[in-house]
Protein backbone atom coordinates (compact mmCIF):
# COMPACT_ATOMS: atom_id res chain seq x y z
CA UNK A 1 -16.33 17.26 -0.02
CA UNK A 2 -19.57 15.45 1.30
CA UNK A 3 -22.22 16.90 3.32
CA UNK A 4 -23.63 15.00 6.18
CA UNK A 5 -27.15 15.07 7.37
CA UNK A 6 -26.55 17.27 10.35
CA UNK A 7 -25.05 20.29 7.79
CA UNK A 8 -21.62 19.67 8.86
CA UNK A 9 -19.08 18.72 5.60
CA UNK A 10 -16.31 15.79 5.40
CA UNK A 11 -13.55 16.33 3.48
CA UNK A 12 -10.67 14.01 1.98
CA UNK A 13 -6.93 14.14 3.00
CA UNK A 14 -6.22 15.74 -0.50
CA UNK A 15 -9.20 18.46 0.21
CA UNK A 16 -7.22 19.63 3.31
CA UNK A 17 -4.11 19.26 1.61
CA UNK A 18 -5.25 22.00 -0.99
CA UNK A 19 -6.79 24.03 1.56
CA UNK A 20 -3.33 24.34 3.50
CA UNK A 21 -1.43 25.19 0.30
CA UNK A 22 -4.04 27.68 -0.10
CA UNK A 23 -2.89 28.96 2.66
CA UNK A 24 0.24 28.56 2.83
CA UNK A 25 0.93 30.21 -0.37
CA UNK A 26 -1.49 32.87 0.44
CA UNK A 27 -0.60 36.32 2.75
CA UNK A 28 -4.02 35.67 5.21
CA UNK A 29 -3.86 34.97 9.01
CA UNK A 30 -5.86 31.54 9.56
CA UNK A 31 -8.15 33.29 11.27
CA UNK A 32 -9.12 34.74 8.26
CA UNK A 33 -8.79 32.42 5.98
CA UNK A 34 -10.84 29.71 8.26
CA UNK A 35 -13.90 32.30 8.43
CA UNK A 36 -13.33 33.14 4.32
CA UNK A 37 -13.69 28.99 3.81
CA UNK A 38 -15.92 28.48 6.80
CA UNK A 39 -13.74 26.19 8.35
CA UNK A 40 -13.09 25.34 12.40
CA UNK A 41 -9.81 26.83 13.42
CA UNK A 42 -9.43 23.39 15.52
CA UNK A 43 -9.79 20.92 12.23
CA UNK A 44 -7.70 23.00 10.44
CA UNK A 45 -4.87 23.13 12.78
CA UNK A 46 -4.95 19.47 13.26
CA UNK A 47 -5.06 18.93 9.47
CA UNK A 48 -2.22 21.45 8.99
CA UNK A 49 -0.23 19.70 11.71
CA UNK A 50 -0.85 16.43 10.22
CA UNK A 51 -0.20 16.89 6.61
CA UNK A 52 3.06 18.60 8.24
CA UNK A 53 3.92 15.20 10.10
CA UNK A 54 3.56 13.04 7.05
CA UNK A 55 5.80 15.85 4.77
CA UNK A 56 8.57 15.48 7.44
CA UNK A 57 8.73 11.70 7.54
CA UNK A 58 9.41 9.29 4.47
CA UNK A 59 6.38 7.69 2.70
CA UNK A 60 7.01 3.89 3.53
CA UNK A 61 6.94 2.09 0.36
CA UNK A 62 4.88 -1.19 0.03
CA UNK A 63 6.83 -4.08 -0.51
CA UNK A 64 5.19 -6.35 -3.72
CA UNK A 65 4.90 -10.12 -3.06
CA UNK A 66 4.94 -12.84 -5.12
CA UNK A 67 1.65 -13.91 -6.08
CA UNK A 68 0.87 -17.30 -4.20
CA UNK A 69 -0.18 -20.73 -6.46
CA UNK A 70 -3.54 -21.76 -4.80
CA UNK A 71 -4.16 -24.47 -2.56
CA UNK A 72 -4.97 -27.28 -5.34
CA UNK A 73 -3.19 -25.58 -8.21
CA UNK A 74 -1.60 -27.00 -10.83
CA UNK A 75 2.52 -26.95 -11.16
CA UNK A 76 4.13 -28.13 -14.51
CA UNK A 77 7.63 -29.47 -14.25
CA UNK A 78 9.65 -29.73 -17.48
CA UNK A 79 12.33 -32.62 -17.03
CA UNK A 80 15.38 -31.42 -19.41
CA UNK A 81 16.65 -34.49 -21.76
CA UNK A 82 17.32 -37.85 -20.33
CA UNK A 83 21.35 -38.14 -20.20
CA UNK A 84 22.67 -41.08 -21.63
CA UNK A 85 23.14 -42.91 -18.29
CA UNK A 86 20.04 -43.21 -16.47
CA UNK A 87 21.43 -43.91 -12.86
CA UNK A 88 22.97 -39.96 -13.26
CA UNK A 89 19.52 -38.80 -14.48
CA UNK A 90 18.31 -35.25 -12.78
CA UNK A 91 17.22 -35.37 -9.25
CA UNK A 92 14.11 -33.49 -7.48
CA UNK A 93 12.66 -32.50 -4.35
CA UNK A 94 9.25 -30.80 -3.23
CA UNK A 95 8.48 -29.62 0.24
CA UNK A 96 5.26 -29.55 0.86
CA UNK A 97 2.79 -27.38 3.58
CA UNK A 98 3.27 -29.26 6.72
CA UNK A 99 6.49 -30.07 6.30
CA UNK A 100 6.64 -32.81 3.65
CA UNK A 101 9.35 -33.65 1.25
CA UNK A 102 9.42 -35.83 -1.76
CA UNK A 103 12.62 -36.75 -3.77
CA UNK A 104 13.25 -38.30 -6.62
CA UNK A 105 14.94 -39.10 -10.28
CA UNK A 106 13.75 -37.87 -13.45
């Protein structure tokens, strides 16, 4: 809970999600309970209509990504063992940003 310079008090998303279970657990009308925690009948309602919204709906889940080599990094490539023939040696290819490819034989 912070206080703001003109008297009036911010509170977090879990704040007003323990003030509705509060309520909701409790046997007070919200009338009463708003003037017992001197809180505006209008913020709460919106905050209790809110947290209900996001307990009705799945929580979206934030896909990870893979973490990106920078621009200029270094990539090691590990060529296995020569064959014996040469000519059938392993082949590679690199695309690079823009659109670039190189190919060749280990």
């Amino acid at each position: 809970m912070k206080r703001l310079s003109d008297g009036r008090i911010r509170r977090t998303e879990s704040e007003w999600r323990a003030l509705v279970e509060k309520f909701e657990a409790g046997d007070a009308s919200e009338a009463a309970f708003c003037r017992g925690k001197k809180l505006s009948r209008k913020s709460f309602r919106a905050w209790r209509a809110r947290l209900a919204e996001t307990r009705a709906r799945p929580r979206r889940v934030r896909a990870t990504r893979k973490r990106k080599t920078p621009p200029g990094g270094f990539v090691e490539l590990v060529v296995p063992s020569t064959p014996a023939k040469p000519e059938s040696g392993p082949e590679f290819e690199l695309e690079l940003p823009g659109g670039v490819r190189l190919h060749w034989r280990a």
